[in-house]
PDB file of N, CA and C in Angstrom:
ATOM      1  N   UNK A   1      19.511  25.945   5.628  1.00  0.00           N
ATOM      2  CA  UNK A   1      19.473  24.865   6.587  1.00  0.00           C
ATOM      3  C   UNK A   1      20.888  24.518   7.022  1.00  0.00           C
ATOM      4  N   UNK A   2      21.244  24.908   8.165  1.00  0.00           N
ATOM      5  CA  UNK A   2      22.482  25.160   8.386  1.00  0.00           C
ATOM      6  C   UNK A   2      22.686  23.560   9.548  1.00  0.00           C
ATOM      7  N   UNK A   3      21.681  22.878   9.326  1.00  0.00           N
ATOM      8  CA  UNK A   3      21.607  21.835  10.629  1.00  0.00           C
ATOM      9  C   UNK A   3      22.222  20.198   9.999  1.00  0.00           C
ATOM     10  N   UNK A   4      22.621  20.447   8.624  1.00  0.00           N
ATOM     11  CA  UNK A   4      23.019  19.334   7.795  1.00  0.00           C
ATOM     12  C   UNK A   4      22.010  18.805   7.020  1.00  0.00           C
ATOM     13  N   UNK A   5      20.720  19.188   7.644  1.00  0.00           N
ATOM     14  CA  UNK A   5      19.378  18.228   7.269  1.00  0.00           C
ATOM     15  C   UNK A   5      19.253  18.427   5.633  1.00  0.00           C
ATOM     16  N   UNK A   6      19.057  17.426   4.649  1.00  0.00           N
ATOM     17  CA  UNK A   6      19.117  17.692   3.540  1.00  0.00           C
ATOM     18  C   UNK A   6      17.098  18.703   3.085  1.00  0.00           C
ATOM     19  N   UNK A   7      17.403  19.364   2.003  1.00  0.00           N
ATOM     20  CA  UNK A   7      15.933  20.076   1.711  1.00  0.00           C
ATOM     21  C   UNK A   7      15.354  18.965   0.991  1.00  0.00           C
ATOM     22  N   UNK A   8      13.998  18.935   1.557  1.00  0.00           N
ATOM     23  CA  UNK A   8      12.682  18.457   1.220  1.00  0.00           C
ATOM     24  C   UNK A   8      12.161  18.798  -0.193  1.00  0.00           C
ATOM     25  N   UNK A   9      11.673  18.415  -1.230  1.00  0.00           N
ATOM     26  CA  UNK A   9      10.821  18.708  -2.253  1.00  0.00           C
ATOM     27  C   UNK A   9       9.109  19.345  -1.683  1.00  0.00           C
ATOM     28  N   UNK A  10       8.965  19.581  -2.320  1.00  0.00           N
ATOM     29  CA  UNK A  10       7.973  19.933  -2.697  1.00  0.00           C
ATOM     30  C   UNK A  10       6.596  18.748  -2.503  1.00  0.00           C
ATOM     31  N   UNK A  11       6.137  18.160  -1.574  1.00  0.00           N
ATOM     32  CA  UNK A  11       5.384  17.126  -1.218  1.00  0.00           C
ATOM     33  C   UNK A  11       5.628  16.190  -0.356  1.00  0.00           C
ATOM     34  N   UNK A  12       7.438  16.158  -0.327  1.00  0.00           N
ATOM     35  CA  UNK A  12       7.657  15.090   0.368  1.00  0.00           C
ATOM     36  C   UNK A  12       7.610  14.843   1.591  1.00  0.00           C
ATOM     37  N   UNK A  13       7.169  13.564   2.363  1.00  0.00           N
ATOM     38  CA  UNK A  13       6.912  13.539   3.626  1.00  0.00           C
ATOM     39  C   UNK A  13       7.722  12.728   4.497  1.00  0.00           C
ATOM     40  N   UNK A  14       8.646  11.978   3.359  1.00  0.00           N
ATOM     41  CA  UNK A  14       9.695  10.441   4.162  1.00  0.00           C
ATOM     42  C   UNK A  14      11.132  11.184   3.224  1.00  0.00           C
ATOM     43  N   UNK A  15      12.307  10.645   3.991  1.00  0.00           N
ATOM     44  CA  UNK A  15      12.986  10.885   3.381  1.00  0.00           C
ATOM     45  C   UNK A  15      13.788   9.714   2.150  1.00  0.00           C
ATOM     46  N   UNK A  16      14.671  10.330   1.833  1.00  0.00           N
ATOM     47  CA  UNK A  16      14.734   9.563   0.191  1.00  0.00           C
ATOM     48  C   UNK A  16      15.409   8.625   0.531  1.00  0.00           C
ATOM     49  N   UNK A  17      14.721   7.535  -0.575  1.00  0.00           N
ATOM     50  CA  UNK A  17      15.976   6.095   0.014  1.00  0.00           C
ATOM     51  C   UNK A  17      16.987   6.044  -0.720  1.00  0.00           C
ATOM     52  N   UNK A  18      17.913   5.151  -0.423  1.00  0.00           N
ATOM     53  CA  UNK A  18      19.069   4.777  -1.602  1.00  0.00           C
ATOM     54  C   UNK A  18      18.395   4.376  -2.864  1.00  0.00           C
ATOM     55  N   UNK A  19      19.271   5.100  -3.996  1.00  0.00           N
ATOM     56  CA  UNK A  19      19.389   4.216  -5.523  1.00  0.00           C
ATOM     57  C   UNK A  19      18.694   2.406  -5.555  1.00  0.00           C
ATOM     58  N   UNK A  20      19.769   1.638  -4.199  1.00  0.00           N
ATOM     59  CA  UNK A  20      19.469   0.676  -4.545  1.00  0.00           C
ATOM     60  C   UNK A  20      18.348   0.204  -3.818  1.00  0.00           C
ATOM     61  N   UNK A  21      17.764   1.031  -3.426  1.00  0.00           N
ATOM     62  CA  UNK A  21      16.103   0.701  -2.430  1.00  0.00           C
ATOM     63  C   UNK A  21      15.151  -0.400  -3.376  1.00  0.00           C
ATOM     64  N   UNK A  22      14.867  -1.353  -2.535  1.00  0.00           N
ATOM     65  CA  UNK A  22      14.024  -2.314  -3.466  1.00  0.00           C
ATOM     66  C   UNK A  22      12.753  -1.643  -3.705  1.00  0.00           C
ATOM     67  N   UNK A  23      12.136  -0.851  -2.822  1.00  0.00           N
ATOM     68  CA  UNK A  23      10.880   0.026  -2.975  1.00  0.00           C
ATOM     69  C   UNK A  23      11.290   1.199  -3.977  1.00  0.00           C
ATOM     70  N   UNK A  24      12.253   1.941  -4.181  1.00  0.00           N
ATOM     71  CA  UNK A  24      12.364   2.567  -4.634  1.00  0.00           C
ATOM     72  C   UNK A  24      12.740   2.586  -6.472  1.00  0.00           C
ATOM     73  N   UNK A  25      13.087   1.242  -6.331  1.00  0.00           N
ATOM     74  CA  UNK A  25      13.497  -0.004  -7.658  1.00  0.00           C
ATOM     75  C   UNK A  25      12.386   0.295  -8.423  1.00  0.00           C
ATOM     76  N   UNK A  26      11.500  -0.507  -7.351  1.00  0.00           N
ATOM     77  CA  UNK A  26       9.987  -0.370  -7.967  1.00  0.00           C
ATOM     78  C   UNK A  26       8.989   0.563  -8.276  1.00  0.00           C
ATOM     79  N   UNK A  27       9.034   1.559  -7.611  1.00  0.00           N
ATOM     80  CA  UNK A  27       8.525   2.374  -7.911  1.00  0.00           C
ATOM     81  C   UNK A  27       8.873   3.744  -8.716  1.00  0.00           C
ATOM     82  N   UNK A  28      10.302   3.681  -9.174  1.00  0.00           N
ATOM     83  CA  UNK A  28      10.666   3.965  -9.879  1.00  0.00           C
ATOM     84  C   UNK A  28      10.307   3.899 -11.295  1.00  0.00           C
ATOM     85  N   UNK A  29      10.924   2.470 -11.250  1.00  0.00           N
ATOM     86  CA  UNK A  29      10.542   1.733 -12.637  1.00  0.00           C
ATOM     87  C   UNK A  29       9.249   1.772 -13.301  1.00  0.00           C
ATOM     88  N   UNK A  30       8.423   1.584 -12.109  1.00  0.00           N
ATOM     89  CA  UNK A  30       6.601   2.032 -12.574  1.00  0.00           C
ATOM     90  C   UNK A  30       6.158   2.910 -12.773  1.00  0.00           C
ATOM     91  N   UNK A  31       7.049   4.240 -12.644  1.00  0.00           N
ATOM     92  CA  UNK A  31       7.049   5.283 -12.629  1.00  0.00           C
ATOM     93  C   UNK A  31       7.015   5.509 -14.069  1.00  0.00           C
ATOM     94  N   UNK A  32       8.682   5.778 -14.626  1.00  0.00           N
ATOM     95  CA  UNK A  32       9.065   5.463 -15.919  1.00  0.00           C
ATOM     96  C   UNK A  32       8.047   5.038 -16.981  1.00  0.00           C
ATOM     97  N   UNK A  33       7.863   3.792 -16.498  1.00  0.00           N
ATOM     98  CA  UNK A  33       6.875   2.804 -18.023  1.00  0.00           C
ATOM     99  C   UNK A  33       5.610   3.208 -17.908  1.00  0.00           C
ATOM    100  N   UNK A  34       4.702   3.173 -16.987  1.00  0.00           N
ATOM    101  CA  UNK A  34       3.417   4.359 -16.760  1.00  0.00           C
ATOM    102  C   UNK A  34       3.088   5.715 -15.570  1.00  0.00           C
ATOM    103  N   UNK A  35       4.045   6.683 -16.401  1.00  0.00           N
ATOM    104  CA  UNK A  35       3.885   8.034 -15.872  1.00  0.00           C
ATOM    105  C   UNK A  35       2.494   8.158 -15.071  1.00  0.00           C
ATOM    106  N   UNK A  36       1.377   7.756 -15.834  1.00  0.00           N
ATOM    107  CA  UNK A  36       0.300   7.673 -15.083  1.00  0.00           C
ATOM    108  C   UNK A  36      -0.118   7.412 -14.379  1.00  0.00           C
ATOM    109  N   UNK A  37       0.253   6.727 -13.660  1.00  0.00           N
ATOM    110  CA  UNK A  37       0.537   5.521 -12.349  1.00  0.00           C
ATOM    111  C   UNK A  37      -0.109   6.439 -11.230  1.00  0.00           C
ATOM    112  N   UNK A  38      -1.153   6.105 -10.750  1.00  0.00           N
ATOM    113  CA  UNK A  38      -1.088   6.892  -9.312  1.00  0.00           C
ATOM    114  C   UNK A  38      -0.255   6.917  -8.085  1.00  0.00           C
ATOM    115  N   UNK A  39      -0.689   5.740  -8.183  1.00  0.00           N
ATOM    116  CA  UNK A  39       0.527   4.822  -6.671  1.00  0.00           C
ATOM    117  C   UNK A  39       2.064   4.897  -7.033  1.00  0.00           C
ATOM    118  N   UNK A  40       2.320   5.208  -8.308  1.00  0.00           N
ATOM    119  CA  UNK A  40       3.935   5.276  -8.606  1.00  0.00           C
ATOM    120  C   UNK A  40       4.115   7.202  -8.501  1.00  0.00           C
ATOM    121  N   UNK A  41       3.231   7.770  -9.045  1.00  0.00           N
ATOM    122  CA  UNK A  41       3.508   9.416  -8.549  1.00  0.00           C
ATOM    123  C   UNK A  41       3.432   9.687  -7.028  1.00  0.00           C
ATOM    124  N   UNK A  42       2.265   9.335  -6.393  1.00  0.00           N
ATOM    125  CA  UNK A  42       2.092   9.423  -4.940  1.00  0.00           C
ATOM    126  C   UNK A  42       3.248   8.659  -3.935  1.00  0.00           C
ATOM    127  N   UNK A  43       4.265   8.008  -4.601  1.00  0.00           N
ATOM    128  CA  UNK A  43       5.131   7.133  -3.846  1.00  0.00           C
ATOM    129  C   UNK A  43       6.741   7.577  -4.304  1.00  0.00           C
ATOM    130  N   UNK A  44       6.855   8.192  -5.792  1.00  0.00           N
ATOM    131  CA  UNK A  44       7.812   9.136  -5.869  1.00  0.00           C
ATOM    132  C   UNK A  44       7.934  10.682  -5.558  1.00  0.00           C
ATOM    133  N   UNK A  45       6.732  11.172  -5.412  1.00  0.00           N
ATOM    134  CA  UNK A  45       6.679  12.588  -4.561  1.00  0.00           C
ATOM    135  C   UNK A  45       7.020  12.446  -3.062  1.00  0.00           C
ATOM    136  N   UNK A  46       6.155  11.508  -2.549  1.00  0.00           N
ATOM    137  CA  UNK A  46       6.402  11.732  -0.966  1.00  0.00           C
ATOM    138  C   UNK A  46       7.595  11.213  -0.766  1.00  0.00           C
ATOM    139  N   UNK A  47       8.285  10.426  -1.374  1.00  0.00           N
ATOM    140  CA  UNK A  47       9.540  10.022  -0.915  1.00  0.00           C
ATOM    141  C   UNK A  47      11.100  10.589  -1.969  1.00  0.00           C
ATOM    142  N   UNK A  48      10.689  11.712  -2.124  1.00  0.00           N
ATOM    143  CA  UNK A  48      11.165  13.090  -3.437  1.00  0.00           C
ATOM    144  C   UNK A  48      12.286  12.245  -4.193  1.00  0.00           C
ATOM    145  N   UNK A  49      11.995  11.163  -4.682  1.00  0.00           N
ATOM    146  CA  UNK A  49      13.026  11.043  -6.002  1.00  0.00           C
ATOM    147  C   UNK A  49      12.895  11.464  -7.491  1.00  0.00           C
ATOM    148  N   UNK A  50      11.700  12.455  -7.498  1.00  0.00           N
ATOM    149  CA  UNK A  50      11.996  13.147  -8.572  1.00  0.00           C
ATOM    150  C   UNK A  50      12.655  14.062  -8.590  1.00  0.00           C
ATOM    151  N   UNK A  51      12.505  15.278  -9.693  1.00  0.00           N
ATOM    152  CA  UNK A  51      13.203  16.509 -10.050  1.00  0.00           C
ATOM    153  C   UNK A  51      12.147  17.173  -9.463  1.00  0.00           C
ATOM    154  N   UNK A  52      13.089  18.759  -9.343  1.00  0.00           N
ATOM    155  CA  UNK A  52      12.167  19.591  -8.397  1.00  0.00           C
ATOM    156  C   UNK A  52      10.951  19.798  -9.567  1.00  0.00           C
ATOM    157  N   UNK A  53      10.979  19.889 -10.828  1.00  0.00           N
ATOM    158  CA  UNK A  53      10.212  21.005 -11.810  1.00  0.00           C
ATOM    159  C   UNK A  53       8.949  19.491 -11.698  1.00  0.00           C
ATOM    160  N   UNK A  54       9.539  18.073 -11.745  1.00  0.00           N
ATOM    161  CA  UNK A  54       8.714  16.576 -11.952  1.00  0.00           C
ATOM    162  C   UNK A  54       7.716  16.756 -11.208  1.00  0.00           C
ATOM    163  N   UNK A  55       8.251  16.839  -9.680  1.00  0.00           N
ATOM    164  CA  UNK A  55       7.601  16.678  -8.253  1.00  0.00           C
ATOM    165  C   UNK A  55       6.495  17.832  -8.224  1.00  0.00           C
ATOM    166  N   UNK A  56       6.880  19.155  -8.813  1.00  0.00           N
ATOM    167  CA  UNK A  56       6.112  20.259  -8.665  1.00  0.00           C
ATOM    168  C   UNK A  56       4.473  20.081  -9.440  1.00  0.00           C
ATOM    169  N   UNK A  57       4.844  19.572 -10.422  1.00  0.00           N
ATOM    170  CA  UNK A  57       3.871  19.423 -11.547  1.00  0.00           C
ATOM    171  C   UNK A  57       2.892  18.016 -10.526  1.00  0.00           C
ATOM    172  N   UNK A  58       3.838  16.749 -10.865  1.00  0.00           N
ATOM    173  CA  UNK A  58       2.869  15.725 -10.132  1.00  0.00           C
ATOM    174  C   UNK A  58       2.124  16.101  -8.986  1.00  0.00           C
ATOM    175  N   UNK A  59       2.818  16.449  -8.216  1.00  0.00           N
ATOM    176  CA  UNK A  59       2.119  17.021  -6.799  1.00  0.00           C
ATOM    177  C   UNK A  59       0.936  18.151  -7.304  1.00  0.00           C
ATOM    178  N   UNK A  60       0.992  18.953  -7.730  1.00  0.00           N
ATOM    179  CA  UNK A  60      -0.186  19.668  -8.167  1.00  0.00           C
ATOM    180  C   UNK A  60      -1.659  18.316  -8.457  1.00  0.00           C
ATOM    181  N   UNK A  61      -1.168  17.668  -9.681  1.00  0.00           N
ATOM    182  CA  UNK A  61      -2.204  16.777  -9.564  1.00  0.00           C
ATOM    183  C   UNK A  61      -2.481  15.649  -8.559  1.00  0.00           C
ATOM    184  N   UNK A  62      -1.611  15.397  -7.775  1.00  0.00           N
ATOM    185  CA  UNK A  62      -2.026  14.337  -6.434  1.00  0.00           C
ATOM    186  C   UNK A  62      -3.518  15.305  -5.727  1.00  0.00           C
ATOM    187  N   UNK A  63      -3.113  16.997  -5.689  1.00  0.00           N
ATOM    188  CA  UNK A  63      -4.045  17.400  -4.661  1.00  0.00           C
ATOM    189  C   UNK A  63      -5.487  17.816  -5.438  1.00  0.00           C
ATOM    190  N   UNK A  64      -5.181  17.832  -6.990  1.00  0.00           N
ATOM    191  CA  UNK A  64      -6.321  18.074  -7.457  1.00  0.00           C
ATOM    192  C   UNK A  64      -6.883  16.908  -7.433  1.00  0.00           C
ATOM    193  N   UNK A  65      -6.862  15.526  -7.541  1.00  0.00           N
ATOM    194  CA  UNK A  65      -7.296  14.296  -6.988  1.00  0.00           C
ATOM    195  C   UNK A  65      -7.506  13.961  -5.852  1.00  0.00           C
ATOM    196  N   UNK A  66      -7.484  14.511  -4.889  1.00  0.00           N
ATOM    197  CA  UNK A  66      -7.843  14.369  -3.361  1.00  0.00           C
ATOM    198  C   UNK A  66      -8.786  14.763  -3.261  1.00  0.00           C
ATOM    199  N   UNK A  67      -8.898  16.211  -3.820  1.00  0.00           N
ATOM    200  CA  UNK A  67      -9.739  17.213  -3.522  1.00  0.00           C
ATOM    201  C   UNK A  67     -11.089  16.862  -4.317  1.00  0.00           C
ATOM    202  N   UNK A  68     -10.952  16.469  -5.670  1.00  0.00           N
ATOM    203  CA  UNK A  68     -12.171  15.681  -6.200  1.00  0.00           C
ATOM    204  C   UNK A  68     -12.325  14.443  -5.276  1.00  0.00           C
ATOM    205  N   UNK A  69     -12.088  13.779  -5.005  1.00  0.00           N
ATOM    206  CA  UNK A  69     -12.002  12.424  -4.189  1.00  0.00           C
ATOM    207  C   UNK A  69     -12.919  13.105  -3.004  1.00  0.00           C
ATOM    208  N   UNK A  70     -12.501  14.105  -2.432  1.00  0.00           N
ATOM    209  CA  UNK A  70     -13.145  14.544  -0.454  1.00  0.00           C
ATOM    210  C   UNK A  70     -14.658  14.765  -1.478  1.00  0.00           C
ATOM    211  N   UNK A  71     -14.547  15.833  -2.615  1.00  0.00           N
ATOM    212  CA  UNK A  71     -15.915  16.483  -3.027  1.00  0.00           C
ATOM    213  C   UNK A  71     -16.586  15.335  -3.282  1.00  0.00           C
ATOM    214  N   UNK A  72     -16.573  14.251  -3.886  1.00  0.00           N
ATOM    215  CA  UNK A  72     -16.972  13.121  -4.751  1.00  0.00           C
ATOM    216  C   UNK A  72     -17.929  12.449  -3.656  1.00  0.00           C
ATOM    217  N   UNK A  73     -16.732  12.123  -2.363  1.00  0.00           N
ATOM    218  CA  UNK A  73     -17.241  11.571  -1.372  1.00  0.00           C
ATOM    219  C   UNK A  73     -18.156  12.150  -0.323  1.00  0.00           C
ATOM    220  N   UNK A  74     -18.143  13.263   0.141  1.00  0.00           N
ATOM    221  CA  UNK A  74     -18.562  14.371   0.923  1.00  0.00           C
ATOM    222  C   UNK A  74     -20.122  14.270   0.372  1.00  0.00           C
ATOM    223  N   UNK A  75     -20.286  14.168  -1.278  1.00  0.00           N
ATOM    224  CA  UNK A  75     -21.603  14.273  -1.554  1.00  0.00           C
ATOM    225  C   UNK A  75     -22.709  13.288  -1.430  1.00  0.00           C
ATOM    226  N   UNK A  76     -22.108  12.196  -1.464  1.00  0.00           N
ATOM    227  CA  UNK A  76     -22.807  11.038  -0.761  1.00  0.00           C
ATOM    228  C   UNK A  76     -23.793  10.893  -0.023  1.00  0.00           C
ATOM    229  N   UNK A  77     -25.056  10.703  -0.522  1.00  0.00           N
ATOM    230  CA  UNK A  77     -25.715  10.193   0.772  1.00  0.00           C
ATOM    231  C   UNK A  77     -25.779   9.484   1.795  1.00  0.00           C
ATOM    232  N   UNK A  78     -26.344   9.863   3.367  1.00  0.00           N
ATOM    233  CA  UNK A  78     -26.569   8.655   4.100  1.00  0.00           C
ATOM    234  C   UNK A  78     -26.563   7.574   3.934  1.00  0.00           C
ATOM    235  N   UNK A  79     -26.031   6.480   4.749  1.00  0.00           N
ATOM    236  CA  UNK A  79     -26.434   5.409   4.523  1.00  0.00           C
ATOM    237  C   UNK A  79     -28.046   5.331   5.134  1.00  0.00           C
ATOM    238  N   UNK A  80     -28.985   4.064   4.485  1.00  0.00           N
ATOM    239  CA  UNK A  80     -30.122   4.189   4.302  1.00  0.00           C
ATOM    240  C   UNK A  80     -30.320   3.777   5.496  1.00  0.00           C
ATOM    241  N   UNK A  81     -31.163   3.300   6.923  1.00  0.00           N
ATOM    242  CA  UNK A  81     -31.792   3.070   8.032  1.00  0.00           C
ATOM    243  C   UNK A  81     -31.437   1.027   7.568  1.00  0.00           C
ATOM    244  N   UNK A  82     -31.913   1.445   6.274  1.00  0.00           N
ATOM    245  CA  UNK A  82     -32.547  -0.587   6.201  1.00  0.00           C
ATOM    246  C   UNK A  82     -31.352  -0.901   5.954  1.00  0.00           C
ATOM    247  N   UNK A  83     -30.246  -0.429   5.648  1.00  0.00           N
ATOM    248  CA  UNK A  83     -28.902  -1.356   5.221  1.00  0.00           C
ATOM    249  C   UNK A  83     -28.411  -1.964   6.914  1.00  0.00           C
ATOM    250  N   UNK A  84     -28.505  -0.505   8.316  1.00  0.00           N
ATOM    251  CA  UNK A  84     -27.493  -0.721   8.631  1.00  0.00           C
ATOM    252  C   UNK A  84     -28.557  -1.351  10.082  1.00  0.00           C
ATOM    253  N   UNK A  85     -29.911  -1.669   9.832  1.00  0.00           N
ATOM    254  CA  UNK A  85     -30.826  -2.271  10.471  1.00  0.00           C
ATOM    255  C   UNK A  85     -30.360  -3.432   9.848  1.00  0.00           C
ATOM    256  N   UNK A  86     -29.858  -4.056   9.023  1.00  0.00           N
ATOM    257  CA  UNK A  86     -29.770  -5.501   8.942  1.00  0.00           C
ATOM    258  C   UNK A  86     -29.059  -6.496   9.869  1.00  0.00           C
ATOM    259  N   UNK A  87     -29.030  -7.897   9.597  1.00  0.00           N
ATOM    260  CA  UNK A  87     -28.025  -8.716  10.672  1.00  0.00           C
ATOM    261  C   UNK A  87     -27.057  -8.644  10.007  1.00  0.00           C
ATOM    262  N   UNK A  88     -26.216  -8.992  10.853  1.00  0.00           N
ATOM    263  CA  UNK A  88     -24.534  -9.389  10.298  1.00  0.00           C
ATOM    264  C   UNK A  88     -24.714 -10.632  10.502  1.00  0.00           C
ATOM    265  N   UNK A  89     -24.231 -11.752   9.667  1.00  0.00           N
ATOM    266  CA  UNK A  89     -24.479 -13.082   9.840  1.00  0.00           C
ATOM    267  C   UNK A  89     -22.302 -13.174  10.395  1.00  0.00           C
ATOM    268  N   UNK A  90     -22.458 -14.217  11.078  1.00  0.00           N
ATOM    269  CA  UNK A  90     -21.207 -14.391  11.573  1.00  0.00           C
ATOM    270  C   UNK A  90     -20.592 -15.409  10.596  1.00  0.00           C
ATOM    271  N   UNK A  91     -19.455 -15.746  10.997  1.00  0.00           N
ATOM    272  CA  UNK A  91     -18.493 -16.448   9.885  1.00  0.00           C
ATOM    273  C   UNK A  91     -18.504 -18.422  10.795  1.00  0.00           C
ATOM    274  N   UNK A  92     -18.893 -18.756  10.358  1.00  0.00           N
ATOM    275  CA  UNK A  92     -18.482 -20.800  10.931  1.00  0.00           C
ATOM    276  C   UNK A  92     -17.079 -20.890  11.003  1.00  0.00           C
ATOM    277  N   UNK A  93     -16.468 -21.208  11.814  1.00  0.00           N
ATOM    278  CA  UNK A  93     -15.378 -21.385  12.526  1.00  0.00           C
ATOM    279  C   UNK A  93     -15.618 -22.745  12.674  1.00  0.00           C
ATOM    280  N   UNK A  94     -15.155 -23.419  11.871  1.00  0.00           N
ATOM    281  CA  UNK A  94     -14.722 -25.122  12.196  1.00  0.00           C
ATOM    282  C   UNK A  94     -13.741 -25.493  13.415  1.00  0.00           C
ATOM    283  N   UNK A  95     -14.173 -26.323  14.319  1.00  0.00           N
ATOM    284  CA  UNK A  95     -13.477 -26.566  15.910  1.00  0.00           C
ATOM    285  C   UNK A  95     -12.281 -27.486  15.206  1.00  0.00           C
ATOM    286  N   UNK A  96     -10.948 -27.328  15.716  1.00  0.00           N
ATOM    287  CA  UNK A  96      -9.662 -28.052  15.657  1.00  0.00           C
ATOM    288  C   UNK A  96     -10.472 -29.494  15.833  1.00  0.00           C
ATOM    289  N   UNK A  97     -11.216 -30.088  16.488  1.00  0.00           N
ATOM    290  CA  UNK A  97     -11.101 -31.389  16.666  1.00  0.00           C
ATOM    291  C   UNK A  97     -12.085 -32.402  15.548  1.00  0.00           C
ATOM    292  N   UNK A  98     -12.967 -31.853  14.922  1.00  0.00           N
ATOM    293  CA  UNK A  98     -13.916 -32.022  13.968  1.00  0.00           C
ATOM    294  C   UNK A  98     -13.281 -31.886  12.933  1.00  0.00           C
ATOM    295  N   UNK A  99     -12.525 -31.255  12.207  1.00  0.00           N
ATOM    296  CA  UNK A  99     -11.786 -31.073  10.741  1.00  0.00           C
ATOM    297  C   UNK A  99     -10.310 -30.751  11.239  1.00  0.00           C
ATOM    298  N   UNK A 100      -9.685 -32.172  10.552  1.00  0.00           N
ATOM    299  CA  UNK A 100      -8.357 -32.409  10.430  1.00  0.00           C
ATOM    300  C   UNK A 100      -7.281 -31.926   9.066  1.00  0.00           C
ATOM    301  N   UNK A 101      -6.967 -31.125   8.951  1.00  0.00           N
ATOM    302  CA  UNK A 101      -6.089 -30.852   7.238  1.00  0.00           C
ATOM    303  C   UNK A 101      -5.079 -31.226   6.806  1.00  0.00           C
ATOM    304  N   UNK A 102      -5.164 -32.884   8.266  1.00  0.00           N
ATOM    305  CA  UNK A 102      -3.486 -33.597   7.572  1.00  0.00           C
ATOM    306  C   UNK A 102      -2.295 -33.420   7.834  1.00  0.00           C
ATOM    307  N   UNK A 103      -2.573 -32.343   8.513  1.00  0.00           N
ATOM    308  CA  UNK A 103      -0.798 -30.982   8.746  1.00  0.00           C
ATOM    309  C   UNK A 103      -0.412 -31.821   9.935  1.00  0.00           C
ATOM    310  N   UNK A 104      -1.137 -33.101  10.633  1.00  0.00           N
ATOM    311  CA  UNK A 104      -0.146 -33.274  12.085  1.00  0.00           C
ATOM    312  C   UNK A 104       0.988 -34.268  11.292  1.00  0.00           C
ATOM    313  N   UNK A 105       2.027 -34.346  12.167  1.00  0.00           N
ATOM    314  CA  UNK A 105       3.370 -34.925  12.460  1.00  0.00           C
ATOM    315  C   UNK A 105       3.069 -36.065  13.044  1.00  0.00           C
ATOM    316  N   UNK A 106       3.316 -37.073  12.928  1.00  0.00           N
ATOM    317  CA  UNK A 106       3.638 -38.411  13.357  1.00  0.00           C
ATOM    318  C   UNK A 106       4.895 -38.302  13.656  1.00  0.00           C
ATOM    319  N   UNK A 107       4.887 -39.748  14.560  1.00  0.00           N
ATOM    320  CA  UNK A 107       6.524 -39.792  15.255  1.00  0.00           C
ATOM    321  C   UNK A 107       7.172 -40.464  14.066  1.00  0.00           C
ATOM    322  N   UNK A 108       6.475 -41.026  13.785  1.00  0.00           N
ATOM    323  CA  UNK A 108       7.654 -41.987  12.670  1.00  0.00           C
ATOM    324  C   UNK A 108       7.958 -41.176  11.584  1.00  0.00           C
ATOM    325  N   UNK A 109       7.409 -39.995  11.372  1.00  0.00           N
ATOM    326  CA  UNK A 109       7.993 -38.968   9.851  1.00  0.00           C
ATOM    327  C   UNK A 109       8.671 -37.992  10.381  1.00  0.00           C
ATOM    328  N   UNK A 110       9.687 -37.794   9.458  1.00  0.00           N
ATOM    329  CA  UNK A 110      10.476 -36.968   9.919  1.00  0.00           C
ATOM    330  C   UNK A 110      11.360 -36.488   8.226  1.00  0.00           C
ATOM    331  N   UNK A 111      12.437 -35.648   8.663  1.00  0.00           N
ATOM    332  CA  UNK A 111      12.858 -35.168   7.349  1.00  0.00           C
ATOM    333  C   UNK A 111      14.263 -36.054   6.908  1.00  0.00           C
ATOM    334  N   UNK A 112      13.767 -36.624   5.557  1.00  0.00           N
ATOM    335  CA  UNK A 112      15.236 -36.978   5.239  1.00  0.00           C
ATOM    336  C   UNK A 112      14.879 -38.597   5.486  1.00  0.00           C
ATOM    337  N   UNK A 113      13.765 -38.956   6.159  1.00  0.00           N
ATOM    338  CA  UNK A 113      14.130 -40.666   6.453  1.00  0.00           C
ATOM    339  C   UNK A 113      13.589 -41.254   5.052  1.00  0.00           C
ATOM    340  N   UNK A 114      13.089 -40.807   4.232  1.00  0.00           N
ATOM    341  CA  UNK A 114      12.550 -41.457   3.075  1.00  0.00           C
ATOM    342  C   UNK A 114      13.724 -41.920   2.339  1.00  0.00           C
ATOM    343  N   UNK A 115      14.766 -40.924   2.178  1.00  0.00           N
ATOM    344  CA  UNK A 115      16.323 -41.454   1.678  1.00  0.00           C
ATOM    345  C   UNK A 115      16.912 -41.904   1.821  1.00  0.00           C
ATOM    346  N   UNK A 116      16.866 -42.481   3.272  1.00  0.00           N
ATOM    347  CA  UNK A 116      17.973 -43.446   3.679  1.00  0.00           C
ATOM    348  C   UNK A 116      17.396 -44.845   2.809  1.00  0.00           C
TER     349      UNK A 116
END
């Protein structure tokens, strides 16, 4: 890669953040204390702050978990006629002028006049 562009790992799809990345803090760290972590492997592969031999291995199991996940789901039956024949009941929306929650401002309050 003669274009400067740094090489990609093995999964990755974003490129790597800084050390001091607050996302990367975290998911680091969750990484570390439970290896098992889904959301902490799937979030240090695609964004390759592991080692190449780490990334190689995890990534193997991200896709063997997908791939059970598509089969798992794929086998599913239809949904049934009577579920999606039912009503949807709508949600009550209380009108601004009927229920008050206190939140208005008066002229006479303001910030800071309680101290004087």
């Amino acid at each position: 890669m003669s274009d400067g562009a740094p090489k990609q790992k093995i999964g990755q799809k974003h490129p790597t953040p800084t050390p001091g990345n607050g996302d990367r803090v975290f998911y680091e760290t969750l990484y570390n204390q439970r290896p098992e972590s889904e959301m902490a492997q799937e979030w240090c592969v695609s964004y390759g702050v592991l080692s190449e031999e780490d990334a190689a291995k995890i990534y193997k199991k991200i896709l063997k978990r997908k791939a059970a996940a598509k089969s798992v789901g794929s086998s599913s039956p239809v949904k049934s006629e009577k579920k999606s024949a039912s009503k949807k009941k709508g949600k009550k929306v209380m009108d601004d002028v009927e229920f008050d929650a206190g939140m208005g401002a008066g002229g006479d309050e303001g910030i800071g006049i309680g101290a004087l």
